[in-house]
C-alpha atoms as a PDB file:
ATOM      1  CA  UNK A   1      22.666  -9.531 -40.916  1.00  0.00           C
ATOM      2  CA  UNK A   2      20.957  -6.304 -40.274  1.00  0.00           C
ATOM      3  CA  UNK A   3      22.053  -4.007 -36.629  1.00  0.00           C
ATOM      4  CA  UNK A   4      18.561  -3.985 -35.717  1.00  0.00           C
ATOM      5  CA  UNK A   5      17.556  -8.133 -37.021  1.00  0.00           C
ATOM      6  CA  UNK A   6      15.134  -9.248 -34.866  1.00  0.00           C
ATOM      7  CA  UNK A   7      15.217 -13.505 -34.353  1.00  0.00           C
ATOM      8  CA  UNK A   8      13.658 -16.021 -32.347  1.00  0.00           C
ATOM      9  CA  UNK A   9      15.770 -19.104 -31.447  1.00  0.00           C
ATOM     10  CA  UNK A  10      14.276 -21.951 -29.650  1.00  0.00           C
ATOM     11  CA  UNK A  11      16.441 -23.995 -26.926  1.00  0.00           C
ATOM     12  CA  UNK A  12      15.010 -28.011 -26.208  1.00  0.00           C
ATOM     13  CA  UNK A  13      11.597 -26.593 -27.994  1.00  0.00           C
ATOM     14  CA  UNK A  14      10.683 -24.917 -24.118  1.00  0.00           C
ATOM     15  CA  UNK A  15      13.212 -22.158 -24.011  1.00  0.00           C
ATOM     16  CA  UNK A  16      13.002 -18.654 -26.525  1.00  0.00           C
ATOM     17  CA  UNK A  17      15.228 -16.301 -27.107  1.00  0.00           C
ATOM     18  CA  UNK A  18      14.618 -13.406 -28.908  1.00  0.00           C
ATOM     19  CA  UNK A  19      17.512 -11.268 -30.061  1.00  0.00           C
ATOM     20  CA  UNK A  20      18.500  -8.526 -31.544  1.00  0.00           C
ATOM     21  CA  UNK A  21      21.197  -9.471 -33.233  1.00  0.00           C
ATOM     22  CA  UNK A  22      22.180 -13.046 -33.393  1.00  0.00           C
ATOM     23  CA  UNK A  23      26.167 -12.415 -34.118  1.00  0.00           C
ATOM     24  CA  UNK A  24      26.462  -9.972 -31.510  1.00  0.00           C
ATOM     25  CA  UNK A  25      24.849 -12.790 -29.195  1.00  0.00           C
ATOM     26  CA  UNK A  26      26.592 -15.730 -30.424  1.00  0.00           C
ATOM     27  CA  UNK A  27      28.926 -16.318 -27.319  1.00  0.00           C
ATOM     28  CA  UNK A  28      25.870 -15.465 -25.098  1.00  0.00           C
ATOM     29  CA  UNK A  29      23.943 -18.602 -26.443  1.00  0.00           C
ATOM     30  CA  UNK A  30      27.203 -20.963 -26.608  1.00  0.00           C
ATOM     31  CA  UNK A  31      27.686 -20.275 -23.028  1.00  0.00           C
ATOM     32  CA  UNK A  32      24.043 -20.780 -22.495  1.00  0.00           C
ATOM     33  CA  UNK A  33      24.122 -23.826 -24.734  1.00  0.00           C
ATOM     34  CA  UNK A  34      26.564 -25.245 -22.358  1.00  0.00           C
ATOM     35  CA  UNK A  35      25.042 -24.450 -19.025  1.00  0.00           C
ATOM     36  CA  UNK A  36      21.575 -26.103 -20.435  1.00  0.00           C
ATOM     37  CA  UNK A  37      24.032 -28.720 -20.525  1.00  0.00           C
ATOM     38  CA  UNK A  38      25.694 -29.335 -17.853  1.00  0.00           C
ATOM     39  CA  UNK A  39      22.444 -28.579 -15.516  1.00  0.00           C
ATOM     40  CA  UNK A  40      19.673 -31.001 -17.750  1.00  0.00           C
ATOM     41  CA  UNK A  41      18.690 -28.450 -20.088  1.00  0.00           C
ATOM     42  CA  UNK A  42      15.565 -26.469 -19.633  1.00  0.00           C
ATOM     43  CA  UNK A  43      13.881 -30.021 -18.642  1.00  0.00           C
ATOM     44  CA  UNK A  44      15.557 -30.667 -15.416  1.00  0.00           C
ATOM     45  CA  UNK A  45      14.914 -27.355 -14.042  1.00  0.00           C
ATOM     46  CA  UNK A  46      10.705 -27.804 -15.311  1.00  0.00           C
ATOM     47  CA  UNK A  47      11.220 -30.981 -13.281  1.00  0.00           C
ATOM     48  CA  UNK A  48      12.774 -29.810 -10.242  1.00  0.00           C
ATOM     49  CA  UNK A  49      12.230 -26.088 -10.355  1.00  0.00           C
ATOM     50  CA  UNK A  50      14.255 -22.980  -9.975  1.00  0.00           C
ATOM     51  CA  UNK A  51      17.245 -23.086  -7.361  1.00  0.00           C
ATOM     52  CA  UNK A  52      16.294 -19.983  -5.401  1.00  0.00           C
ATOM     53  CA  UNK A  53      19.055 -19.290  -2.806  1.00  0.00           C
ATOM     54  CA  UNK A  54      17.580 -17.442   0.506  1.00  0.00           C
ATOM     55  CA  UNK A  55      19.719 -15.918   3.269  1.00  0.00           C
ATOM     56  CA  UNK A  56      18.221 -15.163   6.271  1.00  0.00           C
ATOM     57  CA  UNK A  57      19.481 -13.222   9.077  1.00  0.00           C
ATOM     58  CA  UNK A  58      18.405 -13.558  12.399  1.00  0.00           C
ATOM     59  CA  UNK A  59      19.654 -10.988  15.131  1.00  0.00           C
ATOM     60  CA  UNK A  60      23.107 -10.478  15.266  1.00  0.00           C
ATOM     61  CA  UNK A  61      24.188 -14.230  14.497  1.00  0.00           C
ATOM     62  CA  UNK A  62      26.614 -14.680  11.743  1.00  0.00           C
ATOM     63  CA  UNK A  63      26.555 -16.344   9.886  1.00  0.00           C
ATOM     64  CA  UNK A  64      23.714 -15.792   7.948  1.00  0.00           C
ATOM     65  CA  UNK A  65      21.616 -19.060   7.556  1.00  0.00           C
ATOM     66  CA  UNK A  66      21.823 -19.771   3.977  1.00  0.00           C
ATOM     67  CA  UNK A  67      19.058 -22.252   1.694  1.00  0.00           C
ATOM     68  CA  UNK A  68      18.489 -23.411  -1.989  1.00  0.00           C
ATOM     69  CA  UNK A  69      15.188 -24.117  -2.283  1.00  0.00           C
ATOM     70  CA  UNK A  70      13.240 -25.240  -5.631  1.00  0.00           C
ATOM     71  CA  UNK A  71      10.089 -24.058  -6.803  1.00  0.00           C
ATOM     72  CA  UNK A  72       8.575 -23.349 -10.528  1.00  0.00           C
ATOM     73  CA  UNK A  73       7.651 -20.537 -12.636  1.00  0.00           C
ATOM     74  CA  UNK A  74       3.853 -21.082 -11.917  1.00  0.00           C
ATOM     75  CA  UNK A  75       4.872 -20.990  -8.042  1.00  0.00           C
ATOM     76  CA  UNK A  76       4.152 -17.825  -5.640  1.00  0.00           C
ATOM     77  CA  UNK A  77       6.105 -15.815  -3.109  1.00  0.00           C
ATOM     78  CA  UNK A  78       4.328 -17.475  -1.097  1.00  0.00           C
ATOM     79  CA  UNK A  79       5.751 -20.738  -1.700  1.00  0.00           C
ATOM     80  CA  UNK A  80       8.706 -20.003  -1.618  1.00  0.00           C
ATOM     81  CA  UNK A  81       8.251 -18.760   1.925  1.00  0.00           C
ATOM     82  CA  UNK A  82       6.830 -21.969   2.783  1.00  0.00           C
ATOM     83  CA  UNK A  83       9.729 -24.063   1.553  1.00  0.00           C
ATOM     84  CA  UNK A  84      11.839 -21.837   3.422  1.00  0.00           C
ATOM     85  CA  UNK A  85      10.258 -22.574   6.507  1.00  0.00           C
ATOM     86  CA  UNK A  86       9.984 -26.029   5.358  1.00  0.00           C
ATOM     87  CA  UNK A  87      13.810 -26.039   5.346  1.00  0.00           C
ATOM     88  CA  UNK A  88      14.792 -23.427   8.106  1.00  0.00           C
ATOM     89  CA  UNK A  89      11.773 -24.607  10.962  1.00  0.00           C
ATOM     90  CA  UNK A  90      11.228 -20.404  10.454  1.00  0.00           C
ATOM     91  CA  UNK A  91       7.344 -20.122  10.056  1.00  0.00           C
ATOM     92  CA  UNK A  92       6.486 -17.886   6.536  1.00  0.00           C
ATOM     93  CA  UNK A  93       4.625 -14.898   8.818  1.00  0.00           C
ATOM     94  CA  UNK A  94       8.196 -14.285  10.659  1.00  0.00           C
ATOM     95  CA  UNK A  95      10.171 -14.152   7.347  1.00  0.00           C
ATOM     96  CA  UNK A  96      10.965 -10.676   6.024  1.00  0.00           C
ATOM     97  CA  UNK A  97      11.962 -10.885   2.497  1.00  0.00           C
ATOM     98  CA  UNK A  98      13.910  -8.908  -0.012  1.00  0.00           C
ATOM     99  CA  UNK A  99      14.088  -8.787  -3.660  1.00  0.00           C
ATOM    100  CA  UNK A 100      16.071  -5.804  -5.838  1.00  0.00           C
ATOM    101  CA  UNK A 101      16.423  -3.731  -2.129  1.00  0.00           C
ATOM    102  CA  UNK A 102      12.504  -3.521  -1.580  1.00  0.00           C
ATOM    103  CA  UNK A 103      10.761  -5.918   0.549  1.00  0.00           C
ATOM    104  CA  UNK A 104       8.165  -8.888  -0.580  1.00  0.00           C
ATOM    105  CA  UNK A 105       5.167  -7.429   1.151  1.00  0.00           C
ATOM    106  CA  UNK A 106       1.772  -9.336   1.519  1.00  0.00           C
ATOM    107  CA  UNK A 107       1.588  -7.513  -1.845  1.00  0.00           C
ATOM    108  CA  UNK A 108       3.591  -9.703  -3.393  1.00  0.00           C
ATOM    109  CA  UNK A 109       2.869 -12.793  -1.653  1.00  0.00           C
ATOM    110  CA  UNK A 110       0.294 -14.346  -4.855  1.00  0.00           C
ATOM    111  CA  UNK A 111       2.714 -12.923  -7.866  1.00  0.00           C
ATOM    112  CA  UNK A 112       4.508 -15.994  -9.525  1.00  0.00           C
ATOM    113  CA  UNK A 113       8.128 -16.118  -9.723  1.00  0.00           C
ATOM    114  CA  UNK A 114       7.835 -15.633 -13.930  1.00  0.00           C
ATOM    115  CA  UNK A 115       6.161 -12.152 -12.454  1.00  0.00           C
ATOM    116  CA  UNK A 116       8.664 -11.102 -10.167  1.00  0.00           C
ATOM    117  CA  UNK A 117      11.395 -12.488 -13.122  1.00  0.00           C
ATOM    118  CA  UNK A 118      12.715 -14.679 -10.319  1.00  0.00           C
ATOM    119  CA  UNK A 119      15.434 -17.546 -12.349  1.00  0.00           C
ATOM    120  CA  UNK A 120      17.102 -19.931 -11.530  1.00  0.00           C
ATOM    121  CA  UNK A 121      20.448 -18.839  -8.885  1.00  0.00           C
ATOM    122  CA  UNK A 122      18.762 -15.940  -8.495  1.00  0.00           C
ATOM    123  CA  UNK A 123      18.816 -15.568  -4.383  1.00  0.00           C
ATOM    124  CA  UNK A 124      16.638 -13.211  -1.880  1.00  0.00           C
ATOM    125  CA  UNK A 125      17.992 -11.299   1.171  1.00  0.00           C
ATOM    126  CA  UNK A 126      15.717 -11.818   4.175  1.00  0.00           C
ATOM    127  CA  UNK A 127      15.713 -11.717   7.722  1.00  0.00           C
ATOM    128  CA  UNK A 128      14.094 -13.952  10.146  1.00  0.00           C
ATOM    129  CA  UNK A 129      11.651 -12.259  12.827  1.00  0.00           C
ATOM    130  CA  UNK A 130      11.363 -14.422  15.744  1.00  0.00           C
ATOM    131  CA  UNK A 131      14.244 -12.194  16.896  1.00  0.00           C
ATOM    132  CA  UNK A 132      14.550  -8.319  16.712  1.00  0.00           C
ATOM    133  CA  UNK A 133      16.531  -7.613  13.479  1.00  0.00           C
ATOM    134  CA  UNK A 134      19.708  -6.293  13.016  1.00  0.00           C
ATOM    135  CA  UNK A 135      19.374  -4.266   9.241  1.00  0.00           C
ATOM    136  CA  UNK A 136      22.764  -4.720   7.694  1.00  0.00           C
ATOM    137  CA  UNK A 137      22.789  -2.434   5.186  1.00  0.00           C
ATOM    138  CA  UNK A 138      20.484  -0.131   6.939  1.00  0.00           C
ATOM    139  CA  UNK A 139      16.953   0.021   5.602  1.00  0.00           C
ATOM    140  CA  UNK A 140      14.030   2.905   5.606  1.00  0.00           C
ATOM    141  CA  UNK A 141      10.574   2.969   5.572  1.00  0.00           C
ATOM    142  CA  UNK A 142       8.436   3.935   1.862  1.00  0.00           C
ATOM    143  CA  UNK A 143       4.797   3.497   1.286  1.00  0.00           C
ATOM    144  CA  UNK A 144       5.557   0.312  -0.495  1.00  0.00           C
ATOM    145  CA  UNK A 145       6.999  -1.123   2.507  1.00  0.00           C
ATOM    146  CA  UNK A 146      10.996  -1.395   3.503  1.00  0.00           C
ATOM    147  CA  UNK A 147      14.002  -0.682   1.062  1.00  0.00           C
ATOM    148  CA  UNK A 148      17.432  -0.641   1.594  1.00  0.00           C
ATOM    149  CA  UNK A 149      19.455   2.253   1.721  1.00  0.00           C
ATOM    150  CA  UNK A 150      21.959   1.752  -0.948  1.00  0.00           C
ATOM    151  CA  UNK A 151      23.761   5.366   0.070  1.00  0.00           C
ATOM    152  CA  UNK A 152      25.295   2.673   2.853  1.00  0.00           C
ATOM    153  CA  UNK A 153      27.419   1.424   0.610  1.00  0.00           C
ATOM    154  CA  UNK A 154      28.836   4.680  -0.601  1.00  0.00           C
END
């Protein structure tokens, strides 16, 4: 098989991989194989959704309040603010989001999770308002809203 063969394989016909190289992949898709699995397969996660794991921080408590909540591909930032509050009793307006170090703005409030490439165990950073927050690693303020200062860490 070629360096540069390009393939399409299909997992429980909802599923597609495309790779560039199937041998070089072939552990890659076992393992996946095997989580699709153990978990239901691509059709418990289109019947329950995608476990998105949100930590919110509110003043200087600790610990953080940690949920899982589920929501699908064809679901907004939005709702996933919702079933945090939903879960937490934190209304969505005093949630402060992150995602990648940048904040979910109003912006980003109508993009789907398949836009924002939000999976499955992926998880959010966030911080809840009705208390003055405490920025753990220190953020600063862009046009596009608030990012966090990775240089903290360094």
């Amino acid at each position: 098989m070629g360096k540069h063969t390009a393939c399409t394989v299909r997992l429980r016909s909802s599923v597609t991989l495309s790779l560039h190289s199937l041998e070089s992949h072939r552990r890659r898709l076992s393992t996946t194989f095997l989580h699709a699995a153990a978990y239901g397969g691509a059709a418990a996660v289109a019947a329950s959704g995608n476990q998105i794991f949100v930590t919110l921080q509110k003043g200087n408590e600790y610990p953080p309040l940690v949920v899982d909540v589920r929501v699908k591909y064809e679901q907004t930032v939005s709702d996933i603010r919702a079933a945090v509050a939903k879960k937490t009793g934190v209304p969505a307006d005093k949630q402060q989001l992150f995602w990648h170090q940048k904040e979910l703005t109003a912006a980003h409030d109508n993009k789907t999770l398949l836009e924002m490439h939000l999976h499955t165990g992926f998880s959010l950073k966030g911080y809840d308002l009705t208390e003055k927050p405490v920025y753990w690693p220190p953020v600063k303020q862009t046009d596009e809203g608030l990012v966090i200062d990775v240089s903290a860490y360094q």
